[in-house]
C-alpha atoms as a PDB file:
ATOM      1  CA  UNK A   1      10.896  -1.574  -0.098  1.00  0.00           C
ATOM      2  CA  UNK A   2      10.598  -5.128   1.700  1.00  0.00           C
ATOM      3  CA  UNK A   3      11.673  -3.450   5.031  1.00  0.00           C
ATOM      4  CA  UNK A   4       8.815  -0.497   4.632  1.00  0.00           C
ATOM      5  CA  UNK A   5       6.148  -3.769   3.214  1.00  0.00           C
ATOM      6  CA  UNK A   6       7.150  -5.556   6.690  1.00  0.00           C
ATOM      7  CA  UNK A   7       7.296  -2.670   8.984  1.00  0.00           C
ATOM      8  CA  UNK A   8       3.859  -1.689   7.226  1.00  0.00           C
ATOM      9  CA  UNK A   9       2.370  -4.969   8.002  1.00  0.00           C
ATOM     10  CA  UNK A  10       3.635  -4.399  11.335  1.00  0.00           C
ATOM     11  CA  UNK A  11       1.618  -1.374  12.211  1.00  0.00           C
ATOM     12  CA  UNK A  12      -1.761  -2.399  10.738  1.00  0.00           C
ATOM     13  CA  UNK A  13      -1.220  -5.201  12.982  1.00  0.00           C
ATOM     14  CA  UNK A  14      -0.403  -2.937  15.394  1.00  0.00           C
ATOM     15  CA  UNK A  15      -4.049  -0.819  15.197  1.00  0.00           C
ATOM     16  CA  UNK A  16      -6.027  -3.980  13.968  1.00  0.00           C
ATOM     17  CA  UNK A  17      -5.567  -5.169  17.572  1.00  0.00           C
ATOM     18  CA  UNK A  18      -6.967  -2.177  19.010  1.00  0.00           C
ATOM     19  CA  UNK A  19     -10.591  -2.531  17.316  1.00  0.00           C
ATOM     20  CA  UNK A  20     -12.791  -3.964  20.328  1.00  0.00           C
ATOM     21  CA  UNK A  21     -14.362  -7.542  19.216  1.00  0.00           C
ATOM     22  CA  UNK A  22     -13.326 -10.864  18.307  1.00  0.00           C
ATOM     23  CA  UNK A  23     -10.437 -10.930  15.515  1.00  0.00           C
ATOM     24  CA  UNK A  24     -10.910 -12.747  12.366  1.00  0.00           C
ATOM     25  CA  UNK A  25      -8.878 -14.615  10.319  1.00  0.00           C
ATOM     26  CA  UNK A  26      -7.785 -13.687   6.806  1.00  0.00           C
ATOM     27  CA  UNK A  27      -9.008 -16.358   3.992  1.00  0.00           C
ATOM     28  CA  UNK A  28      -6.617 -17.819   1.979  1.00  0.00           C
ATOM     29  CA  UNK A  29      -7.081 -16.127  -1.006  1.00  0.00           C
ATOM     30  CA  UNK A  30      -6.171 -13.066   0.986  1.00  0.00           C
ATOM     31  CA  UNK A  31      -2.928 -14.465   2.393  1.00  0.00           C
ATOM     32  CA  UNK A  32      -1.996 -15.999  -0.875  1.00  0.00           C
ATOM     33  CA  UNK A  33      -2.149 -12.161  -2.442  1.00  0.00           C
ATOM     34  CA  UNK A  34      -0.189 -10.605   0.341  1.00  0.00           C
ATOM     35  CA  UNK A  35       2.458 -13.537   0.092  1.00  0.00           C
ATOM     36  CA  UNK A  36       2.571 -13.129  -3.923  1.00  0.00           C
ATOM     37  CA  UNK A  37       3.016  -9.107  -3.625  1.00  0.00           C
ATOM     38  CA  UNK A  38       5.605  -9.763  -1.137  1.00  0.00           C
ATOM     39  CA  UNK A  39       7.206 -11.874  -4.058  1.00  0.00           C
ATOM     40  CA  UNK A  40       7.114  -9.388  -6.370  1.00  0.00           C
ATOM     41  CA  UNK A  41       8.419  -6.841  -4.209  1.00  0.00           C
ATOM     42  CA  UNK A  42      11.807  -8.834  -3.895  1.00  0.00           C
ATOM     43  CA  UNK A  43      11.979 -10.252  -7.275  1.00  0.00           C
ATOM     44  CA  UNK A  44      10.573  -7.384  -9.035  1.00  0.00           C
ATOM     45  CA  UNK A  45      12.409  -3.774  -8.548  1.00  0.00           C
ATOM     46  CA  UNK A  46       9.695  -1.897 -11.111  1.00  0.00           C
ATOM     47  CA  UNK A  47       6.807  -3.385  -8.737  1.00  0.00           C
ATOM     48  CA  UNK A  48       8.452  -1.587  -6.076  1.00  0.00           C
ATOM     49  CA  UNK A  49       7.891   1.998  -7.815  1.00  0.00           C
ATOM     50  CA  UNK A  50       4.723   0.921  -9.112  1.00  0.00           C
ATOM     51  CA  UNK A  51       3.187   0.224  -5.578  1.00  0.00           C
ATOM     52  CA  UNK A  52       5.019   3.935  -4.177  1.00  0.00           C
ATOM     53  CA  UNK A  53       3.561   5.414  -7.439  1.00  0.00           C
ATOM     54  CA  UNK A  54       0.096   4.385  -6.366  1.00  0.00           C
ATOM     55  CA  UNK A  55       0.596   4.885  -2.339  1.00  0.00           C
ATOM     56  CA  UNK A  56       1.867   8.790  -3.630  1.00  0.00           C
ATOM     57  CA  UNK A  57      -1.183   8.767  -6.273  1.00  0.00           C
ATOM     58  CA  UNK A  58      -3.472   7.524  -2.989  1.00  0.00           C
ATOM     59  CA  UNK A  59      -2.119   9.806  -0.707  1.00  0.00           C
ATOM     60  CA  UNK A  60      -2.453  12.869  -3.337  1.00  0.00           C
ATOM     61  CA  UNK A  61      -5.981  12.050  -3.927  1.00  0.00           C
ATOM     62  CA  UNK A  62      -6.794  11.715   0.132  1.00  0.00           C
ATOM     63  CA  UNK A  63      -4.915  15.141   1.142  1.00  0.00           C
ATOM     64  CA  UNK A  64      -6.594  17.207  -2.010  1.00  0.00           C
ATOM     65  CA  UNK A  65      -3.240  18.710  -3.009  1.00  0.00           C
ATOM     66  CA  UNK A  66      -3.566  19.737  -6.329  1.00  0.00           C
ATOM     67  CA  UNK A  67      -0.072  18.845  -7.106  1.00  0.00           C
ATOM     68  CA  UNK A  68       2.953  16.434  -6.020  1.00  0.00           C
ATOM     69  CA  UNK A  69       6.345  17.128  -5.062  1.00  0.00           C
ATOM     70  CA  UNK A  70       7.488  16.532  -8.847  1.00  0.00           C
ATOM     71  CA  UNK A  71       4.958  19.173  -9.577  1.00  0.00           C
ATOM     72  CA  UNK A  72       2.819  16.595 -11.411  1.00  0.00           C
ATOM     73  CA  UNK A  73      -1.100  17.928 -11.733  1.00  0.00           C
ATOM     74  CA  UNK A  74      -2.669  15.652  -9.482  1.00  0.00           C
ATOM     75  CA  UNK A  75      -5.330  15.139 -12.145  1.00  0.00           C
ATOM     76  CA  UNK A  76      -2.797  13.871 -14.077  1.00  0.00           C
ATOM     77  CA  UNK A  77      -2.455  11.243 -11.933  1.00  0.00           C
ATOM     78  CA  UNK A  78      -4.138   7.823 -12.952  1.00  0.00           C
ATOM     79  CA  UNK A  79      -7.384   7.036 -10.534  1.00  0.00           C
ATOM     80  CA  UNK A  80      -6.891   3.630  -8.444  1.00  0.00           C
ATOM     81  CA  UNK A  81      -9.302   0.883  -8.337  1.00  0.00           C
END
């Protein structure tokens, strides 16, 4: 899960730097989260399926597939904040 959080990091670097304009630096509160999340990726192996549970539960919603490959009912699924 680390490897797939850094290689994720990666590529939004990656496409960030294509946007035309000036880039901006992330506050501090922001880096703090990303650092702590990182933190509980490693330390934490249920954080690690929570966070895929959600990315499946995102990508679910975005596609409009009414179920997942478990054969959940998407509107099963809990809605993200």
């Amino acid at each position: 899960m680390l490897l797939w959080t850094a290689q994720r990091a990666a590529e939004i670097q990656c496409h960030a730097g294509m946007i035309p304009g000036p880039d901006l630096a992330l506050s501090d509160a922001v880096r703090s989260r990303c650092a702590n999340d990182a933190r509980m990726l490693v330390k934490e192996v249920s954080f690690a399926r929570l966070f895929f549970d959600a990315a499946v539960r995102r990508m679910v919603a975005a596609s409009g597939v009414a179920t997942t490959h478990q054969g959940t009912k998407a509107s099963s699924l809990q809605p993200l904040q």
